[in-house]
PDB file of N, CA and C in Angstrom:
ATOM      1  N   UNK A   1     134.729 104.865 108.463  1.00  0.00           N
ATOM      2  CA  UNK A   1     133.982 104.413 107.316  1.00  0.00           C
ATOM      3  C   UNK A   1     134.865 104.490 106.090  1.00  0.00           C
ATOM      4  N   UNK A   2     134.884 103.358 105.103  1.00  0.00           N
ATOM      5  CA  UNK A   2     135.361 103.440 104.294  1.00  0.00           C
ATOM      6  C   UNK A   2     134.595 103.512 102.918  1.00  0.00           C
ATOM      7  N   UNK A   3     135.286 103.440 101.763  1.00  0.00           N
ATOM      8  CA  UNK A   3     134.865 103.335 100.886  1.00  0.00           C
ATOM      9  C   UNK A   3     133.904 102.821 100.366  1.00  0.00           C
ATOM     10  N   UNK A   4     132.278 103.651  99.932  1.00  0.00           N
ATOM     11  CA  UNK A   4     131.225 102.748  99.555  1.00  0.00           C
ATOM     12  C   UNK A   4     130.829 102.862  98.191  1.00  0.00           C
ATOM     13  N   UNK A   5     129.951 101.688  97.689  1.00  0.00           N
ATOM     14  CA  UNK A   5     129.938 101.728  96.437  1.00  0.00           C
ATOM     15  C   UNK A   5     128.071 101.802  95.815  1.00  0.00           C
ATOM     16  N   UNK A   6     127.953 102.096  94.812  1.00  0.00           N
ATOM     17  CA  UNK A   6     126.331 102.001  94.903  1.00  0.00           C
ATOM     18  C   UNK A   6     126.967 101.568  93.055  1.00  0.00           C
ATOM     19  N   UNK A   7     125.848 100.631  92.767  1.00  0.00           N
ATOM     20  CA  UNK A   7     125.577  99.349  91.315  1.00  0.00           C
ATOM     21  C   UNK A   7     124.281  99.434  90.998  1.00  0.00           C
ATOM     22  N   UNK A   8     124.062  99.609  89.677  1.00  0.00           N
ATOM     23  CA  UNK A   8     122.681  99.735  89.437  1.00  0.00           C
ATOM     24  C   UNK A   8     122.990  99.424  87.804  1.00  0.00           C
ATOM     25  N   UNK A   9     122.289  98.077  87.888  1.00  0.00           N
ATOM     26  CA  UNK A   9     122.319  97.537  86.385  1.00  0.00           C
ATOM     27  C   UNK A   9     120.479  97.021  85.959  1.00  0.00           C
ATOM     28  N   UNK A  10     120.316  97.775  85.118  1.00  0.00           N
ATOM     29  CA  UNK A  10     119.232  97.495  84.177  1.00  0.00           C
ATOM     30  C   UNK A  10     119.272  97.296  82.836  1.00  0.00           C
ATOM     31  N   UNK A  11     117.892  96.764  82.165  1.00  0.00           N
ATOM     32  CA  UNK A  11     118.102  97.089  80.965  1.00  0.00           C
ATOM     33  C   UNK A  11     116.554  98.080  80.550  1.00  0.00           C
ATOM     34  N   UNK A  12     116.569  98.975  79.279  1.00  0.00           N
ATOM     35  CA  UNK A  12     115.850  99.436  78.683  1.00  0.00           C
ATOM     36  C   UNK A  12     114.289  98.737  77.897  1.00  0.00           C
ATOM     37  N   UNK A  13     113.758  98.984  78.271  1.00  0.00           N
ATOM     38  CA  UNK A  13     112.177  98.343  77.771  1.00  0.00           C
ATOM     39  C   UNK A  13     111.999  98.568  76.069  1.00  0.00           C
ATOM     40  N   UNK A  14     112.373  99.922  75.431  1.00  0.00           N
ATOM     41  CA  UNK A  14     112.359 100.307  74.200  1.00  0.00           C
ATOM     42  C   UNK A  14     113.874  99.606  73.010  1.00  0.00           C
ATOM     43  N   UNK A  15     113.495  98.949  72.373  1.00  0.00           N
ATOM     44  CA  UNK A  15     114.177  98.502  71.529  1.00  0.00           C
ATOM     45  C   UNK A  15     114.972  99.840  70.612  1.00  0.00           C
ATOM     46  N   UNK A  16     116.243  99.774  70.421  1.00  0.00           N
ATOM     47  CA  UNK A  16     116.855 100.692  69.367  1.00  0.00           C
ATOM     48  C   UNK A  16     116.673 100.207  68.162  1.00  0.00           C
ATOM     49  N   UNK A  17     117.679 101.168  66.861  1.00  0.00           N
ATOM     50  CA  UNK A  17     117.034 101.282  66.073  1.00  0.00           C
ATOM     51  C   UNK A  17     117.302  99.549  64.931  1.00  0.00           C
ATOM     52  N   UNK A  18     118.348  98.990  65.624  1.00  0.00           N
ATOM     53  CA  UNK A  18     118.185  97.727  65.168  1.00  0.00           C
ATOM     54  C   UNK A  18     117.458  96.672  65.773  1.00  0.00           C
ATOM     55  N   UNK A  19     116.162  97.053  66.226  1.00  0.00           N
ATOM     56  CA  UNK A  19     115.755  95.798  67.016  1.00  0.00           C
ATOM     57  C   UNK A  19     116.090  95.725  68.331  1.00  0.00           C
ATOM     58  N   UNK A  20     117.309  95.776  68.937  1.00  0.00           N
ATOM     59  CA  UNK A  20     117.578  94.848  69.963  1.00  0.00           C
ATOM     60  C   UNK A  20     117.403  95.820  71.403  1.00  0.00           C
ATOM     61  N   UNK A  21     117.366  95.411  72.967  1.00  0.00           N
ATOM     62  CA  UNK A  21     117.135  96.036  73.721  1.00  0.00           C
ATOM     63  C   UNK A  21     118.543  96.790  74.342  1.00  0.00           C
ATOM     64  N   UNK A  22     118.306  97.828  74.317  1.00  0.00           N
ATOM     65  CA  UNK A  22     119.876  99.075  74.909  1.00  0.00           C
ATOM     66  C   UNK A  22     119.670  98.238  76.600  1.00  0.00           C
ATOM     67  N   UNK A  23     121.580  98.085  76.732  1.00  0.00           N
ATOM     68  CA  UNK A  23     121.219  97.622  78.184  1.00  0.00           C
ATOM     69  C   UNK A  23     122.271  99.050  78.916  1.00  0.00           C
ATOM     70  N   UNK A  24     122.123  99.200  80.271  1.00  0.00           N
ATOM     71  CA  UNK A  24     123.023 100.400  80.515  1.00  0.00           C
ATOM     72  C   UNK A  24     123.485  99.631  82.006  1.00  0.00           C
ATOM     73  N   UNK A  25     124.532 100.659  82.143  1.00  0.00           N
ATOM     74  CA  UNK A  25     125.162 100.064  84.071  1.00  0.00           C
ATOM     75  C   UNK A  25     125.921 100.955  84.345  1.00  0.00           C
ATOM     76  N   UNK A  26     125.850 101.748  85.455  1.00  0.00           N
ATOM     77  CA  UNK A  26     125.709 102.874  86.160  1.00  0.00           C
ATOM     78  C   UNK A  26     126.816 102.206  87.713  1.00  0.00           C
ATOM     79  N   UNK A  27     127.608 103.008  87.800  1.00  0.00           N
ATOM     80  CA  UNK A  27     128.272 102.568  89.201  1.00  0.00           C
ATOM     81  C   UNK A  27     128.446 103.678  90.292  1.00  0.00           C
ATOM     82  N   UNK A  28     128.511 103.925  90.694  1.00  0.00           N
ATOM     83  CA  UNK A  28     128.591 104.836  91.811  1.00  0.00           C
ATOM     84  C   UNK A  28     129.542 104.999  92.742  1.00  0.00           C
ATOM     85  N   UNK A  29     131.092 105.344  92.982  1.00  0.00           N
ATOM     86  CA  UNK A  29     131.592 105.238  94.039  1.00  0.00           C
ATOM     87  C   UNK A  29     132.167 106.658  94.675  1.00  0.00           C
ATOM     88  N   UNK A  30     131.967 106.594  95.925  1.00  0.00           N
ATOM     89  CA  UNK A  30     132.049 107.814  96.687  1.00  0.00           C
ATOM     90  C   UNK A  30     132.499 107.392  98.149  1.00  0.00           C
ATOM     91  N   UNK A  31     133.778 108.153  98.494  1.00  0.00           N
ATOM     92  CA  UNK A  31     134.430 108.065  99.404  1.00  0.00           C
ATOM     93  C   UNK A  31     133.347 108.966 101.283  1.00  0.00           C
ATOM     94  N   UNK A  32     132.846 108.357 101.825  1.00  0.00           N
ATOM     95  CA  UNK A  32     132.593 108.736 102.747  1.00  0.00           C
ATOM     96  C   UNK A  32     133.535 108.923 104.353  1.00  0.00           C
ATOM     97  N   UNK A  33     134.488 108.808 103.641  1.00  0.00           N
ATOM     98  CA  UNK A  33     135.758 108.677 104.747  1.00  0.00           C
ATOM     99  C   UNK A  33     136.212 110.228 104.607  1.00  0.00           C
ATOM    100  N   UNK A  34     136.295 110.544 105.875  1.00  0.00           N
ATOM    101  CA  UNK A  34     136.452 112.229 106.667  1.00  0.00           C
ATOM    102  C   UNK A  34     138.290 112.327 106.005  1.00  0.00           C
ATOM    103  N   UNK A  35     138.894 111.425 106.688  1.00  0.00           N
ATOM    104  CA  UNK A  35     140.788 111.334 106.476  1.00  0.00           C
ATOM    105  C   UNK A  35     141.252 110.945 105.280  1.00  0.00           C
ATOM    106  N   UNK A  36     141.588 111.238 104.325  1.00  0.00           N
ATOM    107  CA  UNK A  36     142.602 111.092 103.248  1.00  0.00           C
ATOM    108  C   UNK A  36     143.426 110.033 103.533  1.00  0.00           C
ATOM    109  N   UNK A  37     143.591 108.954 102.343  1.00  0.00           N
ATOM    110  CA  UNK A  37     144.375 107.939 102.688  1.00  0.00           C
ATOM    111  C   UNK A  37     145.863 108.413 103.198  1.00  0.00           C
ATOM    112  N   UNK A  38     146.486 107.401 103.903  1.00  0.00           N
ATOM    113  CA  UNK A  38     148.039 107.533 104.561  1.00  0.00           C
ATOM    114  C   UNK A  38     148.946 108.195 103.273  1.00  0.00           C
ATOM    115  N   UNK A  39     148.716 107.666 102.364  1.00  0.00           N
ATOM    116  CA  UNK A  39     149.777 107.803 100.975  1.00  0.00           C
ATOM    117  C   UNK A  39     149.495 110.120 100.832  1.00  0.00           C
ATOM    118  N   UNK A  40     147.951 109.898 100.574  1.00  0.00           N
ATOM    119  CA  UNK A  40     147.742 110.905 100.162  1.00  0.00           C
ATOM    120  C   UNK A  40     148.261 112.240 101.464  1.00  0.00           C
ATOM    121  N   UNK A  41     148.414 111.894 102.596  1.00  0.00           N
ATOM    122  CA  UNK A  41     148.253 112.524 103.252  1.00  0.00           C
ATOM    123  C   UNK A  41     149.771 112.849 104.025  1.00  0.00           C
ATOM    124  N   UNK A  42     150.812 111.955 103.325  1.00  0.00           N
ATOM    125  CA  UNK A  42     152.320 111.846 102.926  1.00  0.00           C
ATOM    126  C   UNK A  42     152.619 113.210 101.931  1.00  0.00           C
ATOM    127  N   UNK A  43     152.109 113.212 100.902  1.00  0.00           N
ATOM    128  CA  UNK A  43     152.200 114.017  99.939  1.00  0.00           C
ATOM    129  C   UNK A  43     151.720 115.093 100.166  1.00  0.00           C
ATOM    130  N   UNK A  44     150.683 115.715 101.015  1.00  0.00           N
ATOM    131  CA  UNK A  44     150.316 116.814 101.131  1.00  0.00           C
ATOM    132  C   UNK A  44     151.182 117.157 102.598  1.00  0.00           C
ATOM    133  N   UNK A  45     151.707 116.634 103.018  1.00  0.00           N
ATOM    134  CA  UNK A  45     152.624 117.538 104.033  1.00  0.00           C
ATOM    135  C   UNK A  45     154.294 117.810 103.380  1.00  0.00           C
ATOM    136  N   UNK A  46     154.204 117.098 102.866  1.00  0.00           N
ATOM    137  CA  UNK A  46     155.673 117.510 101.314  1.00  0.00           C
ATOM    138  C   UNK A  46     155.111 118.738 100.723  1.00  0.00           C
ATOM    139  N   UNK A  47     153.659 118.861 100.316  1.00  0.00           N
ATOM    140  CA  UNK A  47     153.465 119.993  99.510  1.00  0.00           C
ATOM    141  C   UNK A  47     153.830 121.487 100.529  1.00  0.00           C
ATOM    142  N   UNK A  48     153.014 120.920 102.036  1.00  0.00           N
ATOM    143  CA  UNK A  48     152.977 122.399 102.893  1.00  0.00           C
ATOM    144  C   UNK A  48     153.123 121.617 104.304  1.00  0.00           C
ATOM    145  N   UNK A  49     153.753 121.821 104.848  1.00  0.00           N
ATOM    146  CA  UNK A  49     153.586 121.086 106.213  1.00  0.00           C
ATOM    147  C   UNK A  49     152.422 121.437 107.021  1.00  0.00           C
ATOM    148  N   UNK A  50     152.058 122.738 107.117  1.00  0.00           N
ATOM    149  CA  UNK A  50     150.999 123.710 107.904  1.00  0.00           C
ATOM    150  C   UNK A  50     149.779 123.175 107.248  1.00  0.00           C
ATOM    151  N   UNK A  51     149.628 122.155 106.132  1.00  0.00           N
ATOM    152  CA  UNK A  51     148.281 121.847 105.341  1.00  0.00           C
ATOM    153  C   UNK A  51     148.161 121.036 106.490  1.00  0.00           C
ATOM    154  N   UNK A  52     148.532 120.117 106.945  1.00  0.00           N
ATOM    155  CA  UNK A  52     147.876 118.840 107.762  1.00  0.00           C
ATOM    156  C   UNK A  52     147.105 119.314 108.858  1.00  0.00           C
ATOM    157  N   UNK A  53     147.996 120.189 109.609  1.00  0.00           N
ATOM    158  CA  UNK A  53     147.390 120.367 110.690  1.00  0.00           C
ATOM    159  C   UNK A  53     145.545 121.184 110.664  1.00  0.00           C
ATOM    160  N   UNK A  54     145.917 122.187 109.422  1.00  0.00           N
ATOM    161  CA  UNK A  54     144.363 122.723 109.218  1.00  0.00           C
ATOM    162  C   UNK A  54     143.659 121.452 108.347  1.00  0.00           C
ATOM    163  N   UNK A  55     144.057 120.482 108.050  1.00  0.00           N
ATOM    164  CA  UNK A  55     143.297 119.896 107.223  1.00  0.00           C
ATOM    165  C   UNK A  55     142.505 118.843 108.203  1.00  0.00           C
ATOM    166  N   UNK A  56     143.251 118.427 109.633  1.00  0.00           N
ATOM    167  CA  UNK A  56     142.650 117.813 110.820  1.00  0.00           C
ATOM    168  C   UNK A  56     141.628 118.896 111.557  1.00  0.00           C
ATOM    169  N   UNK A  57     141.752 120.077 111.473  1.00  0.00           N
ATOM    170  CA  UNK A  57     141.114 120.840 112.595  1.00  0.00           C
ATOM    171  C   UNK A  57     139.420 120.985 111.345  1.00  0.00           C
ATOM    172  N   UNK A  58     139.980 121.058 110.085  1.00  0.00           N
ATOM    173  CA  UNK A  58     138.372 120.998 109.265  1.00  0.00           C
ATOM    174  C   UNK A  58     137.811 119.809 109.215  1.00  0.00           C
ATOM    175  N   UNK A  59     138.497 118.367 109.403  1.00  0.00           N
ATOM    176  CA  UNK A  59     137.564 117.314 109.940  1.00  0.00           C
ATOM    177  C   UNK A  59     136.509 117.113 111.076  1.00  0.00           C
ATOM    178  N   UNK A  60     137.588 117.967 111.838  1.00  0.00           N
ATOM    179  CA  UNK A  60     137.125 117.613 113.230  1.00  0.00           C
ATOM    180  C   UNK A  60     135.947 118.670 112.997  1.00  0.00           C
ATOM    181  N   UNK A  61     135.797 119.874 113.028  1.00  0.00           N
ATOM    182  CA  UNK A  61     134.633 120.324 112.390  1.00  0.00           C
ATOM    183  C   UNK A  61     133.518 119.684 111.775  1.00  0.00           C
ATOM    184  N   UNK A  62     133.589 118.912 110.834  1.00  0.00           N
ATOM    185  CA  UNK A  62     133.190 118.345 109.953  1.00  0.00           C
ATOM    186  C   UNK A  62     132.356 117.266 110.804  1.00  0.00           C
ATOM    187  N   UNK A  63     132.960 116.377 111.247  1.00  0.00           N
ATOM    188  CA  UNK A  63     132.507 115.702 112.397  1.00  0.00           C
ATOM    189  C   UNK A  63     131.763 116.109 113.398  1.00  0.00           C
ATOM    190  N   UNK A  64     132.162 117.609 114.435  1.00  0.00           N
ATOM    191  CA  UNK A  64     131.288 117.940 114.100  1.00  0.00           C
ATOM    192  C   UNK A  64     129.948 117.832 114.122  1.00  0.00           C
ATOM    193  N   UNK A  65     130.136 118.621 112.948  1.00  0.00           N
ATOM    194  CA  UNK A  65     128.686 119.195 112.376  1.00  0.00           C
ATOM    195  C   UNK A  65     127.570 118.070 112.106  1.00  0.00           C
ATOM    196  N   UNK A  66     128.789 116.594 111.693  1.00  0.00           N
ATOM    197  CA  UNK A  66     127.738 115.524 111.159  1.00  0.00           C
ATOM    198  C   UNK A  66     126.853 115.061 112.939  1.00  0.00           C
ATOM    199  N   UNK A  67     127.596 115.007 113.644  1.00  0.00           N
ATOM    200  CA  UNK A  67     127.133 114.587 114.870  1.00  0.00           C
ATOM    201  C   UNK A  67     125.545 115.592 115.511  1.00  0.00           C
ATOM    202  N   UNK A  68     126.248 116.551 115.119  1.00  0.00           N
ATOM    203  CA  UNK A  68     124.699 117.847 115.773  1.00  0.00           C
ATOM    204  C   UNK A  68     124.010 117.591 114.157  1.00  0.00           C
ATOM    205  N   UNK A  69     124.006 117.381 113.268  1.00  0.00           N
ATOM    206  CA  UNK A  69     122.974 116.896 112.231  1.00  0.00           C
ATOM    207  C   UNK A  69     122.136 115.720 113.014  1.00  0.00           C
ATOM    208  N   UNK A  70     123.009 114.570 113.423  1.00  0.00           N
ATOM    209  CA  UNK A  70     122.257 113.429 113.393  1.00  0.00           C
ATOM    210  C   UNK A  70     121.600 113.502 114.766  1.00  0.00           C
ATOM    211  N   UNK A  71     122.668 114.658 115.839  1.00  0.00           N
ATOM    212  CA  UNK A  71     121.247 114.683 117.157  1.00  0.00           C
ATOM    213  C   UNK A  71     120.072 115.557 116.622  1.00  0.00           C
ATOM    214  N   UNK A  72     119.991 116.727 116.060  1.00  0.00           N
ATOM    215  CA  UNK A  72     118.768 117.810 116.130  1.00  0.00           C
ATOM    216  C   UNK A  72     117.940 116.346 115.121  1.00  0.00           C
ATOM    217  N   UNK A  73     118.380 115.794 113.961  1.00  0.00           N
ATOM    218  CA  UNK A  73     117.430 114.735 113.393  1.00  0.00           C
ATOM    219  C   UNK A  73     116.681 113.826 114.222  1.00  0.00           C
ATOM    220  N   UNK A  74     117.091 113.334 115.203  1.00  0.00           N
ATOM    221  CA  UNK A  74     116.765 112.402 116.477  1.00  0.00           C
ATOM    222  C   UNK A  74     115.704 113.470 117.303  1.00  0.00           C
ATOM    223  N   UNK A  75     116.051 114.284 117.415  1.00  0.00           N
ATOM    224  CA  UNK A  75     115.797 115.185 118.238  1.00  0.00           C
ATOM    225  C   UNK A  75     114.444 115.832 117.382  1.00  0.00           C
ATOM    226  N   UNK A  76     114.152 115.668 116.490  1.00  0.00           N
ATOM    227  CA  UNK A  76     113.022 116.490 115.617  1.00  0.00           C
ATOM    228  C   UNK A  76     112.093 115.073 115.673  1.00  0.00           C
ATOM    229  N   UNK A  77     112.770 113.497 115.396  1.00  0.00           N
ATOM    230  CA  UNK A  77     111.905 112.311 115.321  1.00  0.00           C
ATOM    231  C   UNK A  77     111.507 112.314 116.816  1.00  0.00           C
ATOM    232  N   UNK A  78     111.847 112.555 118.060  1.00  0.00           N
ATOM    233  CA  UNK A  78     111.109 111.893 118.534  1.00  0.00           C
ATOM    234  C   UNK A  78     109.819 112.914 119.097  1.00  0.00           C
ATOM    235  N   UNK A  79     110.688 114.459 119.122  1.00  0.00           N
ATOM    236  CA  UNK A  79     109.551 115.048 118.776  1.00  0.00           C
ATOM    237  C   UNK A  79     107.956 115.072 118.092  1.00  0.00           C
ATOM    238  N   UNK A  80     108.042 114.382 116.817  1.00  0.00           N
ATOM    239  CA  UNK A  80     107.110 113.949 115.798  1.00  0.00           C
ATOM    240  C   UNK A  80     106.155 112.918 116.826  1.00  0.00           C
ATOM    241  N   UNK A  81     106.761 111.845 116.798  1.00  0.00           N
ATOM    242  CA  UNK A  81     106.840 110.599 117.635  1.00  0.00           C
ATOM    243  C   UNK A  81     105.829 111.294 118.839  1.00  0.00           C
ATOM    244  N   UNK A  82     106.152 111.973 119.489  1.00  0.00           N
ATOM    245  CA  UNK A  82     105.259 112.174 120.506  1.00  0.00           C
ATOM    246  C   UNK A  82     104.088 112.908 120.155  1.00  0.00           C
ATOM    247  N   UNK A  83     104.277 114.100 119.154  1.00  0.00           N
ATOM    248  CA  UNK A  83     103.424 115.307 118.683  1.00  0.00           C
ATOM    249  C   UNK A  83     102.173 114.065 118.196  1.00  0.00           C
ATOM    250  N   UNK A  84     102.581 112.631 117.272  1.00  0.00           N
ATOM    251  CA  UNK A  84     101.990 111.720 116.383  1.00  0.00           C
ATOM    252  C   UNK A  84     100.678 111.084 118.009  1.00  0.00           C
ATOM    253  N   UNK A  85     101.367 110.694 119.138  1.00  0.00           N
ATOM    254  CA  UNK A  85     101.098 109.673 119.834  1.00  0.00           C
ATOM    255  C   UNK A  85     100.046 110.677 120.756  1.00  0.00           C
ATOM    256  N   UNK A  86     100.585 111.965 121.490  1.00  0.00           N
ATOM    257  CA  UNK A  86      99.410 112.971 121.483  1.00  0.00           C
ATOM    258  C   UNK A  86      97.918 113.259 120.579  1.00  0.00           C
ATOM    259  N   UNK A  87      98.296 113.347 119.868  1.00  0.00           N
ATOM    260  CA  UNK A  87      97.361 113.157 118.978  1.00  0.00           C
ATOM    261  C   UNK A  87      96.283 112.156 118.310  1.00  0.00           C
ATOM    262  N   UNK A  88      97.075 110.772 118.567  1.00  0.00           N
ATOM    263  CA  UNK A  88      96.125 110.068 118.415  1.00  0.00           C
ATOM    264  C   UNK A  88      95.225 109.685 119.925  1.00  0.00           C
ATOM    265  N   UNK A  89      95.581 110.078 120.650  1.00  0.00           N
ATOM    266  CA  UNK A  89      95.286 109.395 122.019  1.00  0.00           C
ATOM    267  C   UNK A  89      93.967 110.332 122.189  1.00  0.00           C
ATOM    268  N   UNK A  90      94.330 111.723 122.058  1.00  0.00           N
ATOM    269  CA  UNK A  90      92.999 112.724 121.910  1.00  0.00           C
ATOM    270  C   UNK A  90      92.101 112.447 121.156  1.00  0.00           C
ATOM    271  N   UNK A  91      92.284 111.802 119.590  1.00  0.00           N
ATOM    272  CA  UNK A  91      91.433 111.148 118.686  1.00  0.00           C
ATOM    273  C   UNK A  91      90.348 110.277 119.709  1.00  0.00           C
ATOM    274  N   UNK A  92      91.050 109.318 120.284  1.00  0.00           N
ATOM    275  CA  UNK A  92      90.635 107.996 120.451  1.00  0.00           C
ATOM    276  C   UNK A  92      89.532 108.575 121.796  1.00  0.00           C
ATOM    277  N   UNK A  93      89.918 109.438 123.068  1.00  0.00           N
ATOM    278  CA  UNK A  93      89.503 109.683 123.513  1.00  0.00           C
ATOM    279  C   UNK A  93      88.132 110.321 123.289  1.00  0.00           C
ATOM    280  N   UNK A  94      88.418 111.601 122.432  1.00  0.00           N
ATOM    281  CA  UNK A  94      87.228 112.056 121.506  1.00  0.00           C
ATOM    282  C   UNK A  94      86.040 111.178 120.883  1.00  0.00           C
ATOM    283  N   UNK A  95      86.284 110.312 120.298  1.00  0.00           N
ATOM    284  CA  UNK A  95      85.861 109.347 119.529  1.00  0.00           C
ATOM    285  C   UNK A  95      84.687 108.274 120.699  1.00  0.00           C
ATOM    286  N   UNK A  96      85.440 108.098 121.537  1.00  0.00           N
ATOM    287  CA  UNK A  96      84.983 107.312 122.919  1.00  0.00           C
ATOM    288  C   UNK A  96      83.961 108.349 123.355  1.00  0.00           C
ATOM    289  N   UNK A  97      84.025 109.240 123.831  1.00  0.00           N
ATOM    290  CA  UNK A  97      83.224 110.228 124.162  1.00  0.00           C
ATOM    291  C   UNK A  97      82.092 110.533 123.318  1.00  0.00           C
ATOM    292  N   UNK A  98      82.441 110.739 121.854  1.00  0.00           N
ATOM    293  CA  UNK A  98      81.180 110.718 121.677  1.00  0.00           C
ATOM    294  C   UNK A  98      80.155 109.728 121.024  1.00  0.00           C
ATOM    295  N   UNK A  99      81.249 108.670 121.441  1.00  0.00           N
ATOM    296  CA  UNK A  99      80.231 107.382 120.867  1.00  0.00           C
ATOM    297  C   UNK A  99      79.056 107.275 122.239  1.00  0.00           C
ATOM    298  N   UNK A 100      79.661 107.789 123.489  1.00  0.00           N
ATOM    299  CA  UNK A 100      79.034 107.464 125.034  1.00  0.00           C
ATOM    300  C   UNK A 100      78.222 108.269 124.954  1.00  0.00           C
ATOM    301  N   UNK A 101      78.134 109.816 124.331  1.00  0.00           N
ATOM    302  CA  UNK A 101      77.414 110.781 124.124  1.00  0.00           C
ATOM    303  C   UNK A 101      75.995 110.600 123.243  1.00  0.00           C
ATOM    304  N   UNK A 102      76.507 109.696 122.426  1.00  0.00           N
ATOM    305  CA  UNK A 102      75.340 109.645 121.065  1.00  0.00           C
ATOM    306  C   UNK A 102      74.533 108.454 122.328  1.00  0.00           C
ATOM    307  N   UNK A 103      74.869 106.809 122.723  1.00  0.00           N
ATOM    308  CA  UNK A 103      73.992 106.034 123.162  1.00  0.00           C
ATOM    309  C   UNK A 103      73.478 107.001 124.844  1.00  0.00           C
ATOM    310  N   UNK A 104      74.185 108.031 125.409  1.00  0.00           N
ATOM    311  CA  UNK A 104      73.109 108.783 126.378  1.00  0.00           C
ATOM    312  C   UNK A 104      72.048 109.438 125.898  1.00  0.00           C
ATOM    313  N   UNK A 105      72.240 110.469 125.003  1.00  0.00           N
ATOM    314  CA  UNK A 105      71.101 110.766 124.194  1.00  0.00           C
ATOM    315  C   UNK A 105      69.873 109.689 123.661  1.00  0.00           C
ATOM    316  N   UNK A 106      70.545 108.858 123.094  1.00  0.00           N
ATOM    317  CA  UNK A 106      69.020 107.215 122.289  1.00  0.00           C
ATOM    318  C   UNK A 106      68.777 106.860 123.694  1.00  0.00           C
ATOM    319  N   UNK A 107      69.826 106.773 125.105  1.00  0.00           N
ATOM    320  CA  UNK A 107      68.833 106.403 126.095  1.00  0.00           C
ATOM    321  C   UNK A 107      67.826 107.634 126.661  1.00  0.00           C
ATOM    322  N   UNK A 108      68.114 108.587 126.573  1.00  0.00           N
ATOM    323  CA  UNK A 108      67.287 109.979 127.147  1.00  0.00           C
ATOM    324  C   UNK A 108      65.699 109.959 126.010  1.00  0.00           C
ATOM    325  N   UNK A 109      66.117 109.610 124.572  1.00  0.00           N
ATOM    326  CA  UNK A 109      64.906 109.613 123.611  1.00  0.00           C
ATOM    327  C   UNK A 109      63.986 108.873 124.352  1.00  0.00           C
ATOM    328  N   UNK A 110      64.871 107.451 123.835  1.00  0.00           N
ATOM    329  CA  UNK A 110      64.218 106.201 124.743  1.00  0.00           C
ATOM    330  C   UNK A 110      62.952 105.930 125.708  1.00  0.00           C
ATOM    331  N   UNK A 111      63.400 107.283 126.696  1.00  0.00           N
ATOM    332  CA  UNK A 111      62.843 107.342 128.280  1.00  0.00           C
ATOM    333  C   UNK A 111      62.134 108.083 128.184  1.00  0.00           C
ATOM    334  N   UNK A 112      62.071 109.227 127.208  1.00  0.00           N
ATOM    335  CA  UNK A 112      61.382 109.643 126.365  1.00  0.00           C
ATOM    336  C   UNK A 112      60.345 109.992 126.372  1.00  0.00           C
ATOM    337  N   UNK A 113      59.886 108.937 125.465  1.00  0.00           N
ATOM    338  CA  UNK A 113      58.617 107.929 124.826  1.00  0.00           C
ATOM    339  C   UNK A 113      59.053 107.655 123.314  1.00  0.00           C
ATOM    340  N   UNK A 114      60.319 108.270 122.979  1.00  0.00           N
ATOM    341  CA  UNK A 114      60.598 108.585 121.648  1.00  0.00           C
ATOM    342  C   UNK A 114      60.874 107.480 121.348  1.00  0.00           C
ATOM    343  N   UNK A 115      61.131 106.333 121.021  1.00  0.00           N
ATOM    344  CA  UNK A 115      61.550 104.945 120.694  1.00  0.00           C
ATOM    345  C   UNK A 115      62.028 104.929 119.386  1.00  0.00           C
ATOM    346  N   UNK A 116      61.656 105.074 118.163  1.00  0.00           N
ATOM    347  CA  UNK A 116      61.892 105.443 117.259  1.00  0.00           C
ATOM    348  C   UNK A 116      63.178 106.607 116.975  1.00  0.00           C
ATOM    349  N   UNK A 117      62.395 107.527 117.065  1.00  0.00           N
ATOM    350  CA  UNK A 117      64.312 108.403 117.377  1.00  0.00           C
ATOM    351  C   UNK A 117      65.296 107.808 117.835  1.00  0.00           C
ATOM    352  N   UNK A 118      65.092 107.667 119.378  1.00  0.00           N
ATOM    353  CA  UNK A 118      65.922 106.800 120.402  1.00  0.00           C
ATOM    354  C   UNK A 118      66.983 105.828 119.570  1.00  0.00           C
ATOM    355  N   UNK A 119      66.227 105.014 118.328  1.00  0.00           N
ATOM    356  CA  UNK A 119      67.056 104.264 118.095  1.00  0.00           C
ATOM    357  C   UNK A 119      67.577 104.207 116.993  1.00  0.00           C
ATOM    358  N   UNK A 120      67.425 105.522 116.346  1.00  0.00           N
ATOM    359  CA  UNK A 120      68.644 105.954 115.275  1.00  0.00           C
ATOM    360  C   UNK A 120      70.144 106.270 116.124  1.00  0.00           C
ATOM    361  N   UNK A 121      70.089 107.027 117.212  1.00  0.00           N
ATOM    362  CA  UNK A 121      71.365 106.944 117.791  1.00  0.00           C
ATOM    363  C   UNK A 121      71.477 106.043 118.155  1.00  0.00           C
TER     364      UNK A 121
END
């Protein structure tokens, strides 16, 4: 991954103090790349030679860590995902049940003699 950028241009709703509307623009750039460019990474083994090699073994770390982030995240969604789909299925079931529950009862009134009751449920 290389270099990404985030842009965010608006303008202000409130007029300053001459009238006119303040406009602003905001840029954002941030390196999401684990390796230091080739150039940079020339220069830091001139500084220490022994830097490179720990400076690969804290990527690889780094990496990593991002990888068991993005499984336990997967790993918590589909969790949800099921905890969500359990749950509604018991709803629905519930729901079914006692809709079957309420018209056995209006038929039991029913048979009764209750007719009237019977057919509030």
């Amino acid at each position: 991954m290389g270099k990404q950028s985030k842009s965010v241009k608006g303008t202000v709703a409130q007029p300053n103090q001459e009238g006119k509307l303040a406009m602003y623009e905001h840029q954002e750039n941030y390196e999401d790349n684990l390796l230091p460019e080739a150039q940079e990474l020339a220069k830091l083994k001139e500084v220490d030679p022994t830097l490179l090699p720990w400076l690969i073994s804290r990527i690889e770390k780094e990496q990593d860590g991002r990888l068991s982030f993005n499984e336990r995240q997967i790993t918590l969604l589909e969790e949800e995902t099921k905890r969500n789909y359990r749950l509604t299925s018991t709803s629905l079931y519930l729901a079914f049940f006692i809709a079957l529950a309420g018209m056995g009862f209006s038929a039991y009134l029913v048979y009764s003699n209750l007719p009237i009751a019977g057919s509030i449920f």
